[in-house]
N, C-alpha and C. Protein backbone atom coordinates (compact mmCIF):
# COMPACT_ATOMS: atom_id res chain seq x y z
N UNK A 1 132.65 82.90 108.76
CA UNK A 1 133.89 82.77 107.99
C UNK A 1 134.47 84.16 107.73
N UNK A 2 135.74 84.60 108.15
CA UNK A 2 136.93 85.67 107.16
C UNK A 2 136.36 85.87 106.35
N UNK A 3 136.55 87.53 105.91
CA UNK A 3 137.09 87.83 104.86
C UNK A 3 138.02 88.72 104.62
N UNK A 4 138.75 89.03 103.94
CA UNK A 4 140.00 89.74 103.79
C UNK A 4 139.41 91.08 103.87
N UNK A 5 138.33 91.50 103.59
CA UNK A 5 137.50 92.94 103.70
C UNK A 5 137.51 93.44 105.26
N UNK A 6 137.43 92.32 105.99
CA UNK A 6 136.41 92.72 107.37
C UNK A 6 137.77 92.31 108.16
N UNK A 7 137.67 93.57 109.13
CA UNK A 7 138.52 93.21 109.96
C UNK A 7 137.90 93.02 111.80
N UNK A 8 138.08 91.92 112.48
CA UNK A 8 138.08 91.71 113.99
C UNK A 8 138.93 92.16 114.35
N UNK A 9 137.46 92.89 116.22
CA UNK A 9 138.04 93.34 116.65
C UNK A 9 138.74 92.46 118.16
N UNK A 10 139.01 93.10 119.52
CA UNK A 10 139.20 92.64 120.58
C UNK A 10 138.00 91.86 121.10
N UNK A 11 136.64 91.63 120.83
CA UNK A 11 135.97 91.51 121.07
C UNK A 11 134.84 90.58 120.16
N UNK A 12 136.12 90.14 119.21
CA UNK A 12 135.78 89.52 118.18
C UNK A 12 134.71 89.40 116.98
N UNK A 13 134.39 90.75 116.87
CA UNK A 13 133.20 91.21 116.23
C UNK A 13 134.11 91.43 114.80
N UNK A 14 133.28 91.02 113.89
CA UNK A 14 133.62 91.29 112.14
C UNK A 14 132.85 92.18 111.77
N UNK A 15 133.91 93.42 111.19
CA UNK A 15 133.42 94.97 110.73
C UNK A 15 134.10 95.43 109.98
N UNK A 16 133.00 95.34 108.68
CA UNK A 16 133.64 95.60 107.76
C UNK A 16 134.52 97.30 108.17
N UNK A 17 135.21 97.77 106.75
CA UNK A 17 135.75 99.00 107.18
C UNK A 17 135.09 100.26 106.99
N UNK A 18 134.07 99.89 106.34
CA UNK A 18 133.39 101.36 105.63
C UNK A 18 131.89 101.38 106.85
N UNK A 19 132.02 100.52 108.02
CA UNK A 19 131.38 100.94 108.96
C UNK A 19 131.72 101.96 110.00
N UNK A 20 130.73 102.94 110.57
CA UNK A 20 130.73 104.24 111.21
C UNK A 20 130.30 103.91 112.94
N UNK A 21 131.11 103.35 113.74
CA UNK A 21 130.77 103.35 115.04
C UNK A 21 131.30 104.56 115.96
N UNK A 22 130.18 105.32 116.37
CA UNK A 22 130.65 106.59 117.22
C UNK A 22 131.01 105.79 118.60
N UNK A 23 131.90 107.17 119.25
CA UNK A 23 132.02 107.05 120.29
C UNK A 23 130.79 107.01 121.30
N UNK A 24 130.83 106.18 122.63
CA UNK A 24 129.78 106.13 123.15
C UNK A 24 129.09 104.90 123.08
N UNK A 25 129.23 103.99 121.59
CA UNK A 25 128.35 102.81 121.21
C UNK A 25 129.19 101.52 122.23
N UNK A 26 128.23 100.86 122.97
CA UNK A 26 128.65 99.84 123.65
C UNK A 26 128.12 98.65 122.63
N UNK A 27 129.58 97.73 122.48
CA UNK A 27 129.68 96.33 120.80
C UNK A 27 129.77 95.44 121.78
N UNK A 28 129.02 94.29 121.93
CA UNK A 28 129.59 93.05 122.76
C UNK A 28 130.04 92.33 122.02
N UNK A 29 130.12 90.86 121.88
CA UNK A 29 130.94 90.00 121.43
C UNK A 29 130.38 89.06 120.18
N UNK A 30 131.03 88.55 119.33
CA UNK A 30 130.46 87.88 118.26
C UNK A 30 129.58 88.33 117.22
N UNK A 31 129.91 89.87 117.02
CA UNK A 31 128.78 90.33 116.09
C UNK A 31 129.40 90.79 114.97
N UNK A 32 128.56 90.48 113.38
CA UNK A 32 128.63 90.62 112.01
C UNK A 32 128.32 92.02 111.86
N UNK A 33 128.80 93.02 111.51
CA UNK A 33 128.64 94.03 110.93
C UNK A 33 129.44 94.48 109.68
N UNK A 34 128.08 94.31 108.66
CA UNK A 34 128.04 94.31 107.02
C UNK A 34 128.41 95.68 106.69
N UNK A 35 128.60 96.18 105.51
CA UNK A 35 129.36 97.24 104.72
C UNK A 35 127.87 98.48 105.05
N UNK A 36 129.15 99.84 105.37
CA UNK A 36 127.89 101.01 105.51
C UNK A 36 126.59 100.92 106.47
N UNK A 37 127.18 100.12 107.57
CA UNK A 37 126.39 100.51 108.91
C UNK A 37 126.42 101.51 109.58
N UNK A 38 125.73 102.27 110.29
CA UNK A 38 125.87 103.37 110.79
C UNK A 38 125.24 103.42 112.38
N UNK A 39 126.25 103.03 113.69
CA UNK A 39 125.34 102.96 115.00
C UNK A 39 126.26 103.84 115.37
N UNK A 40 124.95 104.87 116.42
CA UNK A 40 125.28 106.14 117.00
C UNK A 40 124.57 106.49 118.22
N UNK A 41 124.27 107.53 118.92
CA UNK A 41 123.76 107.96 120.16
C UNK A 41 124.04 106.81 121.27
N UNK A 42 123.12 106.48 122.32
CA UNK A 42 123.35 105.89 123.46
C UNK A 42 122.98 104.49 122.79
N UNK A 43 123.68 103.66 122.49
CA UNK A 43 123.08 102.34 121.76
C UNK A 43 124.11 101.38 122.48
N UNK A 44 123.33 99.91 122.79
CA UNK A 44 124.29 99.10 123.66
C UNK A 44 123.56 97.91 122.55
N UNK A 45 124.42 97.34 121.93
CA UNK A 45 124.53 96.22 121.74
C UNK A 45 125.14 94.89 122.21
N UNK A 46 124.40 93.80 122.18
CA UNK A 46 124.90 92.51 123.01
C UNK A 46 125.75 91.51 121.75
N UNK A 47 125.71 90.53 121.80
CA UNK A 47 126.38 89.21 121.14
C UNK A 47 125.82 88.84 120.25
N UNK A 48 126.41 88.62 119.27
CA UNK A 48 126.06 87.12 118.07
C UNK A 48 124.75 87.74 117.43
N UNK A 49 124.89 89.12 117.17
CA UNK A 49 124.16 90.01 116.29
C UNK A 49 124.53 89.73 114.92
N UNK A 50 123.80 89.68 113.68
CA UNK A 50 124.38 89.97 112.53
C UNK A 50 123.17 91.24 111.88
N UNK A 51 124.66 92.07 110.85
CA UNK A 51 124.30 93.56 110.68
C UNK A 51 123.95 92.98 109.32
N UNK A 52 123.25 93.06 108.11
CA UNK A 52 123.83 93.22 106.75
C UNK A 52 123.99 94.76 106.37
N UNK A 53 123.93 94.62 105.24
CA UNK A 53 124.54 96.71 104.71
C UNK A 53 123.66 97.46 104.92
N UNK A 54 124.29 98.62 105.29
CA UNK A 54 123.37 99.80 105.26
C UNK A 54 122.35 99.85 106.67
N UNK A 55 122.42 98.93 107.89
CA UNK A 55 122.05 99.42 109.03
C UNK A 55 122.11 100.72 109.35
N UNK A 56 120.86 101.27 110.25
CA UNK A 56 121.17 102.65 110.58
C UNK A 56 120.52 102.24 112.33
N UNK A 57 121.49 102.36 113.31
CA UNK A 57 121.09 102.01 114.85
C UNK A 57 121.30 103.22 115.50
N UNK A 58 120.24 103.29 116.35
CA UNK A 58 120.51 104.30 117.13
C UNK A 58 120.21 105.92 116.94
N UNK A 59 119.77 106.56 116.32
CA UNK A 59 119.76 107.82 115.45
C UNK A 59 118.81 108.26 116.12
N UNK A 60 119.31 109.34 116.24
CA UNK A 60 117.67 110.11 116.82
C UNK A 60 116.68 109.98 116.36
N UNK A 61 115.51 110.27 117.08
CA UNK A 61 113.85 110.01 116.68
C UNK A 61 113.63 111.06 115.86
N UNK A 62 112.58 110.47 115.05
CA UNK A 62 112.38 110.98 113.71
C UNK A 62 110.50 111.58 114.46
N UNK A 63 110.96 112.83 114.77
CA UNK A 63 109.69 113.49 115.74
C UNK A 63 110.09 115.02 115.37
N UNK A 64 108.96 115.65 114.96
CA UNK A 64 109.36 116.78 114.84
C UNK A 64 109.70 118.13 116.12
N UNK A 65 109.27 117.54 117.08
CA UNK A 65 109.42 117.99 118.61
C UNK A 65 110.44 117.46 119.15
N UNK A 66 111.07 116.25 118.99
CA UNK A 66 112.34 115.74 119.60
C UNK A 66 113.34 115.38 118.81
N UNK A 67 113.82 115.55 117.39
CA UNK A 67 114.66 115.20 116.99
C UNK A 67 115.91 115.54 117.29
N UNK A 68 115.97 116.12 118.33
CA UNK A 68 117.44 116.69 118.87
C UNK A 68 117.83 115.96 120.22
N UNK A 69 117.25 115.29 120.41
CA UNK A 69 116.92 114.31 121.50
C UNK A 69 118.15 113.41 121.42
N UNK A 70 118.38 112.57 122.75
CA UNK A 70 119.13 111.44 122.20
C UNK A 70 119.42 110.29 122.80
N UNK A 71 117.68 109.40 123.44
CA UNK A 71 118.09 108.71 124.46
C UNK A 71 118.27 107.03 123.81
N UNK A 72 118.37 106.30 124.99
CA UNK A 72 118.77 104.96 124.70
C UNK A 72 117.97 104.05 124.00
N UNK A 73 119.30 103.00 123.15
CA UNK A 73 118.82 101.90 122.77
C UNK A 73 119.71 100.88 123.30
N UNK A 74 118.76 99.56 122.69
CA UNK A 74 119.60 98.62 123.67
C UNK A 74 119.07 97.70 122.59
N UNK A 75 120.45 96.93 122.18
CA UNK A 75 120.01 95.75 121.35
C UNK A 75 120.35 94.55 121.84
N UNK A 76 119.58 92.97 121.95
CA UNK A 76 120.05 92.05 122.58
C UNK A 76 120.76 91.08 122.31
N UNK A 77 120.63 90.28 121.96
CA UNK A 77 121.23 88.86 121.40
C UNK A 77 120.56 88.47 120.35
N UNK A 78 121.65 87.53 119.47
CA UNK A 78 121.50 86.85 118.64
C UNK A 78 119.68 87.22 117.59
N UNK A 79 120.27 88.07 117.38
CA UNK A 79 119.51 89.08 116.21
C UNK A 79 119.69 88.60 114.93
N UNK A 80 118.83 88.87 113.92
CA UNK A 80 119.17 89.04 112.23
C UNK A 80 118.49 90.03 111.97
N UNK A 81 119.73 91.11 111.54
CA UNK A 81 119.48 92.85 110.64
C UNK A 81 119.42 92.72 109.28
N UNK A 82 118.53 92.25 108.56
CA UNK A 82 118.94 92.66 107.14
C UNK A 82 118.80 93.94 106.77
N UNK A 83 119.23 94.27 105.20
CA UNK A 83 119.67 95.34 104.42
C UNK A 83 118.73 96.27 104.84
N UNK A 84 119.42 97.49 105.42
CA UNK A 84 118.67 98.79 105.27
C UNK A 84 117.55 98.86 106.60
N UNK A 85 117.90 97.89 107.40
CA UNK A 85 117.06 98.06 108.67
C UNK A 85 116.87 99.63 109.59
N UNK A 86 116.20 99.95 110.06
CA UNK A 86 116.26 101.58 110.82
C UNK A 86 115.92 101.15 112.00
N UNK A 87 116.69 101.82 113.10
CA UNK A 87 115.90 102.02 114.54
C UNK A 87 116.27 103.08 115.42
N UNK A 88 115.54 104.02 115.59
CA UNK A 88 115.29 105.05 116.20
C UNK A 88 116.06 105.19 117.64
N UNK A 89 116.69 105.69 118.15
CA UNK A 89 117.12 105.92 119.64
C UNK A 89 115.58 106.76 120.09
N UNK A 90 115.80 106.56 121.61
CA UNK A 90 114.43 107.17 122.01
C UNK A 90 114.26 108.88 122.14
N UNK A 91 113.29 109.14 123.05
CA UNK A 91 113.63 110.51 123.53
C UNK A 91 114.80 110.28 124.51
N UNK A 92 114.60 111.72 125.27
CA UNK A 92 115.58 111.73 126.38
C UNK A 92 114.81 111.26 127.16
N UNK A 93 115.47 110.25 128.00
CA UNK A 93 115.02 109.64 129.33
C UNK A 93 114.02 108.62 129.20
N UNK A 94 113.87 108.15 127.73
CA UNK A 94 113.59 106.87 126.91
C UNK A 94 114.24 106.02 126.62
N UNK A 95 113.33 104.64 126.14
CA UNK A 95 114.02 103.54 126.04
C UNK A 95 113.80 103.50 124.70
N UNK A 96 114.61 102.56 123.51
CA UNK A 96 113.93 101.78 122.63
C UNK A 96 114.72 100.48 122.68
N UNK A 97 114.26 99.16 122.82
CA UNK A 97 114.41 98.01 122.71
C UNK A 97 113.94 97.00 121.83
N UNK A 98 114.85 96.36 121.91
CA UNK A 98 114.96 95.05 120.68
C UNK A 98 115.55 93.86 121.53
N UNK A 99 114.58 92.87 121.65
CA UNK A 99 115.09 91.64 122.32
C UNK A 99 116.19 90.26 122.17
N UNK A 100 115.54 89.38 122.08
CA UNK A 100 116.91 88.86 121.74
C UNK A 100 116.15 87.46 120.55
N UNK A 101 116.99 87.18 119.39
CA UNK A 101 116.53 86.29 118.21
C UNK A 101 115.12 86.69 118.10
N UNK A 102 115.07 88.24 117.63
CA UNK A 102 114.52 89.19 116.68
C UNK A 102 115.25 88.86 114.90
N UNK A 103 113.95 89.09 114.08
CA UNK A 103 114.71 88.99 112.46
C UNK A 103 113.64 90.44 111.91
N UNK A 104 114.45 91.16 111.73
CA UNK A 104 114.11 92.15 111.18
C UNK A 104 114.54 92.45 109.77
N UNK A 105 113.88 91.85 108.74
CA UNK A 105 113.95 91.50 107.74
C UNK A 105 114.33 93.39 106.47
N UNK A 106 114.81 93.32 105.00
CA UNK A 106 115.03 94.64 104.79
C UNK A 106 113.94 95.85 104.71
N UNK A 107 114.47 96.49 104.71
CA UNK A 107 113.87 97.99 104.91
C UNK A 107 112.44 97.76 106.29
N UNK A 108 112.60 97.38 107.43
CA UNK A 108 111.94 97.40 107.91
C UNK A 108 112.07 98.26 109.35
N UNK A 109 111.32 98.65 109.90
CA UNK A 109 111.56 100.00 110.76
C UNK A 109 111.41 99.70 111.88
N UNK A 110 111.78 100.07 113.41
CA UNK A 110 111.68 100.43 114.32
C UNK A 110 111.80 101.92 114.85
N UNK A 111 110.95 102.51 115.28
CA UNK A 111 110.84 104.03 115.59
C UNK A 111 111.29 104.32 117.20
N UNK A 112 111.26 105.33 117.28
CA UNK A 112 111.63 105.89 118.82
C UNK A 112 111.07 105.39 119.97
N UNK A 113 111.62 104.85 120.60
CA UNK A 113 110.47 104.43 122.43
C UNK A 113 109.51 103.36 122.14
N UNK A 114 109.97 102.30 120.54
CA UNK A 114 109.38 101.19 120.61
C UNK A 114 110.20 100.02 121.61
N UNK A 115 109.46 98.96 121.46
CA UNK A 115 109.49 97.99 122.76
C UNK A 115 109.91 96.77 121.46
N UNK A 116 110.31 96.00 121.37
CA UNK A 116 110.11 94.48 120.79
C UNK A 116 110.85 93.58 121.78
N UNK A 117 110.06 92.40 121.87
CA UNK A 117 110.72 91.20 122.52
C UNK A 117 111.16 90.55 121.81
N UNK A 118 111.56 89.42 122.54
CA UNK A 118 111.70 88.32 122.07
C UNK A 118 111.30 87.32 121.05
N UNK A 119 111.91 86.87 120.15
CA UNK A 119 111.58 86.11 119.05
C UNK A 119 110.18 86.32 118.12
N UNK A 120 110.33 87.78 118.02
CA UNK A 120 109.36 88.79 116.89
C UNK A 120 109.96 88.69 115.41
N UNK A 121 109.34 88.41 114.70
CA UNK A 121 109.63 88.65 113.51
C UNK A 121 109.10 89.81 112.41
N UNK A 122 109.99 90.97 112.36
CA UNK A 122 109.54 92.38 111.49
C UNK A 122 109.58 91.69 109.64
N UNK A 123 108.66 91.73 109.32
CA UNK A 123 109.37 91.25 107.73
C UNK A 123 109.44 92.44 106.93
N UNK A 124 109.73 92.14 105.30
CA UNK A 124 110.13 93.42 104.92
C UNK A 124 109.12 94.82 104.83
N UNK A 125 109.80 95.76 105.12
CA UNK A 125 109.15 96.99 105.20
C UNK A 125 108.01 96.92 106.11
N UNK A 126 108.39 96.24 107.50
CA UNK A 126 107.09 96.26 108.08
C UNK A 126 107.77 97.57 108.67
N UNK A 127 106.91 98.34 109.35
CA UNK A 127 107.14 99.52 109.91
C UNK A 127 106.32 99.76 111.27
N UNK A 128 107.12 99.96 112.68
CA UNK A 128 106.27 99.73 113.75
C UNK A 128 106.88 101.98 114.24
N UNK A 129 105.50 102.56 113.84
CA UNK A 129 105.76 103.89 114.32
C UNK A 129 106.21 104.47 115.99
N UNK A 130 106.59 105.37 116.92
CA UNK A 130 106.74 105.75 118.05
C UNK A 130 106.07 104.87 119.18
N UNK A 131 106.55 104.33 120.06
CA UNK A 131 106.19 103.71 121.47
C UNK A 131 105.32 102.47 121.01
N UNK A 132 105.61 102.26 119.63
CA UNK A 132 105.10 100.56 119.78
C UNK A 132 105.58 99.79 120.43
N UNK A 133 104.43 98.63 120.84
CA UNK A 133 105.18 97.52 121.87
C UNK A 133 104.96 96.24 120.69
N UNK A 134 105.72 95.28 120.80
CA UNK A 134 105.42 94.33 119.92
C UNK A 134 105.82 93.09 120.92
N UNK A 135 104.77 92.32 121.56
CA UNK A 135 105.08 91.08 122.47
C UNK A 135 105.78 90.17 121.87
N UNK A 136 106.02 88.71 122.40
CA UNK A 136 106.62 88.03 121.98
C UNK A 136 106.16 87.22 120.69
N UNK A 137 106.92 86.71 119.82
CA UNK A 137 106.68 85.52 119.01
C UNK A 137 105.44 85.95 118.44
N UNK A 138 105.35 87.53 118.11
CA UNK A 138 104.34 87.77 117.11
C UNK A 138 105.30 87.95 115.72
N UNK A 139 104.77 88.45 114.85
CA UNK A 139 105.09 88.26 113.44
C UNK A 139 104.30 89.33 112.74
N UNK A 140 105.12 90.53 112.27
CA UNK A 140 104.35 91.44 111.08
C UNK A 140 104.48 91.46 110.00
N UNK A 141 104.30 91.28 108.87
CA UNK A 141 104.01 90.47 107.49
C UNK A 141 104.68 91.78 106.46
N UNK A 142 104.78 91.32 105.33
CA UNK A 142 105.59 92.48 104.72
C UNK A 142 104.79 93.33 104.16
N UNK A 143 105.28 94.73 104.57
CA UNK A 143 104.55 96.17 104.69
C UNK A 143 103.21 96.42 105.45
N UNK A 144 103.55 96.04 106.22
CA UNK A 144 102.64 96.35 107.03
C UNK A 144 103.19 97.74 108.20
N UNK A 145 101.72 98.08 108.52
CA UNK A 145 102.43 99.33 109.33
C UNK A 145 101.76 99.62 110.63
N UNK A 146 102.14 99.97 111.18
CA UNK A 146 101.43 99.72 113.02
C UNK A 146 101.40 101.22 113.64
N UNK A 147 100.24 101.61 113.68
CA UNK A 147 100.22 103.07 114.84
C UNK A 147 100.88 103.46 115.73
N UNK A 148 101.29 104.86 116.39
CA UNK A 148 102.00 105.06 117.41
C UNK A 148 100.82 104.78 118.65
N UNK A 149 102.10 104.21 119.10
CA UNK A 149 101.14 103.74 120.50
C UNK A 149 100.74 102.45 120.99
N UNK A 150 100.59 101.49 119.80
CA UNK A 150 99.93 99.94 119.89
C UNK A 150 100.43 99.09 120.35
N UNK A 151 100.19 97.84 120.69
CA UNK A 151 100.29 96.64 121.56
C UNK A 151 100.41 95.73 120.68
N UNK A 152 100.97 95.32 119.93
CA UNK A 152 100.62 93.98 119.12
C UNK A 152 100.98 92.69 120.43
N UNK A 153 99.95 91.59 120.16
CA UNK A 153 99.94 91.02 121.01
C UNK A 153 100.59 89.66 120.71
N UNK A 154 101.31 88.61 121.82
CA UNK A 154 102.50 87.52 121.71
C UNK A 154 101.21 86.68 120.82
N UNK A 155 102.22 86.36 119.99
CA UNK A 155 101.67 84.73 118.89
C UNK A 155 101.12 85.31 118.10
N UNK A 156 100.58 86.56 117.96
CA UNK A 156 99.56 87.64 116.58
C UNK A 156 100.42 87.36 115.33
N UNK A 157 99.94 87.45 114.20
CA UNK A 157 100.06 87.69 113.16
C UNK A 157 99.03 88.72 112.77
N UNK A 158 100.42 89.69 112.38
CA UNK A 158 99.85 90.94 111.06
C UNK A 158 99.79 90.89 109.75
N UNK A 159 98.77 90.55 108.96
CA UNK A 159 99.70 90.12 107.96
C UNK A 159 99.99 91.16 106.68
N UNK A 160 100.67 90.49 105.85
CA UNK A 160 100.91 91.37 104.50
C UNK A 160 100.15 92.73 103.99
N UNK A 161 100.79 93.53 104.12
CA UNK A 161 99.96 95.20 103.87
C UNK A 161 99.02 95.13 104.75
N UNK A 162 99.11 94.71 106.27
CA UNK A 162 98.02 94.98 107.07
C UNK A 162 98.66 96.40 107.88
N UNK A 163 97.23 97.12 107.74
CA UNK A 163 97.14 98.32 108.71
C UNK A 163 96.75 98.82 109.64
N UNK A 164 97.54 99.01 110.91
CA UNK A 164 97.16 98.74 112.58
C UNK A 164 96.92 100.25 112.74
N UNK A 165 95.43 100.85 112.57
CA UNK A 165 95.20 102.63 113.22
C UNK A 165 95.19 102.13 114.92
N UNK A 166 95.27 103.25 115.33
CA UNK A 166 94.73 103.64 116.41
C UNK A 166 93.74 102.76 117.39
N UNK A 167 92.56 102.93 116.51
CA UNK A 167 91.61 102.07 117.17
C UNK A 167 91.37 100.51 117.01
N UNK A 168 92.23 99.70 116.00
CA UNK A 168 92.62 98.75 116.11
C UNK A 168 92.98 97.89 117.62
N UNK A 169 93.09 96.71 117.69
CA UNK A 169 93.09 96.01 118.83
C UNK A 169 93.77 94.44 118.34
N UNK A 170 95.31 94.22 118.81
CA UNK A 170 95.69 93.12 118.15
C UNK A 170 96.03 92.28 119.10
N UNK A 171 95.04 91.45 119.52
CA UNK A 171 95.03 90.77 120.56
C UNK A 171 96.19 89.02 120.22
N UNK A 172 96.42 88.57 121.30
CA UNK A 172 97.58 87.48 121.16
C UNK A 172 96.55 86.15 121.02
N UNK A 173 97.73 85.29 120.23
CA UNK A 173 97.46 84.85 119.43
C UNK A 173 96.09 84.43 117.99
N UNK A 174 96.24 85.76 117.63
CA UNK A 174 95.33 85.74 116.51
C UNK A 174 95.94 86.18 115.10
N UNK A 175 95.21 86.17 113.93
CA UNK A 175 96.04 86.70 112.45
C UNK A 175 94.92 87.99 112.41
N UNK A 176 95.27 88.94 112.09
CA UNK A 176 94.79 89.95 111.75
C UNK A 176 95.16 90.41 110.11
N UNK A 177 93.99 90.92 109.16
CA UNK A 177 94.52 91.53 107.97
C UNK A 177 93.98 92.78 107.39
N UNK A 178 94.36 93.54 106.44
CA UNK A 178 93.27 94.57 105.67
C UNK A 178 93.77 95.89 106.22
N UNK A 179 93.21 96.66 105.87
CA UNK A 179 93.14 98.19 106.30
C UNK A 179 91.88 98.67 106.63
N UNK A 180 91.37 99.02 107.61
CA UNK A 180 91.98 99.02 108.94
C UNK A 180 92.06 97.46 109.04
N UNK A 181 93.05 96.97 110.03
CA UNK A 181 93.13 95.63 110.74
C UNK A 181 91.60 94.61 110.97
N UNK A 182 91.63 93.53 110.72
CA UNK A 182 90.59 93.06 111.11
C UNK A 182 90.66 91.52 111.66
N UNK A 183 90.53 90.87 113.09
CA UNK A 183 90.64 89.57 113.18
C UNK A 183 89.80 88.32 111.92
N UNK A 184 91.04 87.30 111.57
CA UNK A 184 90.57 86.92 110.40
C UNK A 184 90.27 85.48 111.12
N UNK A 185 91.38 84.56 112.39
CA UNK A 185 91.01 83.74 112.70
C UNK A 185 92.23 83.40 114.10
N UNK A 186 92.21 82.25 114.71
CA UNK A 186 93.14 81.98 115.71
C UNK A 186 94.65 81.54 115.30
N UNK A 187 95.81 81.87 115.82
CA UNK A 187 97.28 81.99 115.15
C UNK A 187 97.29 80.20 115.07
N UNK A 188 97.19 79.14 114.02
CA UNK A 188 97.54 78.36 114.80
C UNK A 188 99.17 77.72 114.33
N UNK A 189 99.67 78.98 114.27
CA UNK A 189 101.10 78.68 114.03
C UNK A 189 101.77 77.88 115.19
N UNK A 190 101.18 78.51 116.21
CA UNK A 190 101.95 78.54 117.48
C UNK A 190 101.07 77.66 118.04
N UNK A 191 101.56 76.27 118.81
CA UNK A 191 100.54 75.76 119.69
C UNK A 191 100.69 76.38 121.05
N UNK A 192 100.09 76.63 121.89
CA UNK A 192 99.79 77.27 122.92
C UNK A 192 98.90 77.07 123.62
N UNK A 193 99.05 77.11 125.07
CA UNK A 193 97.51 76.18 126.05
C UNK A 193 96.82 77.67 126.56
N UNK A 194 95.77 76.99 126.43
CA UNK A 194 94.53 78.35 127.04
C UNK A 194 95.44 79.67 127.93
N UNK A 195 95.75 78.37 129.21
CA UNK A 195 96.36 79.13 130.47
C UNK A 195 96.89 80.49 129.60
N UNK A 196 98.28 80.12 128.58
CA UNK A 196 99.19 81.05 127.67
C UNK A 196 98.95 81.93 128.09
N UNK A 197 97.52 81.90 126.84
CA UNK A 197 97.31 82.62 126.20
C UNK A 197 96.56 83.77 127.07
N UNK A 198 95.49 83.30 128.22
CA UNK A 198 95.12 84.15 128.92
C UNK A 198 96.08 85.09 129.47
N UNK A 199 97.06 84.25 129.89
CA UNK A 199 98.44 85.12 130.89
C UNK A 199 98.81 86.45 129.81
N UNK A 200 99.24 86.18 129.00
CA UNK A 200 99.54 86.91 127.98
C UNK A 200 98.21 88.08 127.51
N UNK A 201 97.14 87.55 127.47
CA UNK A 201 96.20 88.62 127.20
C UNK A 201 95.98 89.91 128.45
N UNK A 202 95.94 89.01 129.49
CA UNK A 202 95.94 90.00 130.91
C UNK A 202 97.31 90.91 130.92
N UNK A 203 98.05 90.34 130.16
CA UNK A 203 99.53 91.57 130.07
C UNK A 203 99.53 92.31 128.79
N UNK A 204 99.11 91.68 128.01
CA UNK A 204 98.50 92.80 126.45
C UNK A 204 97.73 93.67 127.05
N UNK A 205 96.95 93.79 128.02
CA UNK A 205 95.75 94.75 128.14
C UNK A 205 96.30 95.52 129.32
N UNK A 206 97.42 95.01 130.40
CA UNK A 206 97.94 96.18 130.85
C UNK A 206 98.57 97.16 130.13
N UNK A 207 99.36 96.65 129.29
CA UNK A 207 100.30 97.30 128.12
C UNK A 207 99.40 98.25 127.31
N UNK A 208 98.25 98.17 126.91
CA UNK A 208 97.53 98.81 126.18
C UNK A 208 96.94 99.83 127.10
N UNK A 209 96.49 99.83 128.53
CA UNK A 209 96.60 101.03 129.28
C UNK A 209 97.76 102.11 129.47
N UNK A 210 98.79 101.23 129.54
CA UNK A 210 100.00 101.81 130.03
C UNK A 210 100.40 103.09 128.65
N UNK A 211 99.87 102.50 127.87
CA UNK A 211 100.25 103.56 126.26
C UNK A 211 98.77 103.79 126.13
N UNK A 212 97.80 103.73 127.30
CA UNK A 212 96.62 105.04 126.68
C UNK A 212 96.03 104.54 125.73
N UNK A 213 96.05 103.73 124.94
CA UNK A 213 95.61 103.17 123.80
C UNK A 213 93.90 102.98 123.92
């Protein structure tokens, strides 16, 4: 629905006015952007996104070796940003991605040269640090915080103030909790057949080579 605040554009996106889109930002079609958003560097957004206030997309990585950096992000479809969401643009000649009907709930983070798929759910203040991957249709619980480098695996649950070090291992479909992380039992949020889940584990564990982990 209108509001007399927000004005559409060619492309039919609602933005408010006290939002900051640099030059360079690719907006596709049908997207909500709430009061005091801020998307910048190489950032491509797709459709039927909604922003609430105070988004920050795209911004350089928060690295004390690359913050002058300024490579790509790419946001997909039909997203939910709530209040105060962050996500990092990558290095140079990096990716950071966000898939498509992602809910990244407030104050919750995405960092530089992370990965998220498809239908992940960040809740509040979860925080996923540098080159996290987060598979599909997992779920990180509010405040929780995830190492640079990690794999969270499709159908996982992290849950509430759970803490993913290093040597952690968050294999798909399971709940993990505590500090450090610890498997508590099988996800059974999600029904899922063996086959899945194997397929998915044999690609969690390439992924977890591929980042050295």
């Amino acid at each position: 629905m209108s509001s007399p605040n927000y004005k559409m554009d060619h492309r039919t996106n609602l933005i408010h006015p006290s939002v900051v889109i640099e030059d360079g930002v690719e907006l596709g079609e049908n997207n909500f952007i709430g009061p005091f958003c801020y998307f910048t560097g190489h950032l491509t957004i797709g459709d039927n996104n909604r922003f609430e206030s105070h988004c920050a997309i795209g911004t350089r990585p928060e690295h004390a070796a690359h913050w002058h950096q300024d490579g790509r992000t790419i946001i997909g479809d039909d997203n939910m940003f709530r209040e105060h969401v962050t996500i990092h643009g990558a290095m140079t000649d990096g990716l950071t991605r966000v898939g498509n009907n992602v809910i990244m709930l407030r104050h919750s983070h995405v960092a530089h040269n992370c990965i998220v798929e498809n239908n992940v759910t960040l809740s509040v203040s979860a925080i996923m640090l540098g080159h996290v991957h987060v598979m599909k249709y997992s779920n990180c619980g509010t405040g929780s915080e995830v190492h640079q480098f990690q794999v969270i695996g499709s159908w996982a649950m992290v849950g509430m103030g759970c803490v993913v070090p290093k040597a952690s291992r968050i294999e798909p479909h399971k709940v993990y909790v505590g500090n450090p992380a610890r498997e508590l039992r099988d996800n059974t949020y999600y029904e899922v057949t063996p086959e899945e889940i194997h397929e998915e584990t044999v690609r969690w564990q390439k992924l977890l080579e591929n980042n050295n982990v």
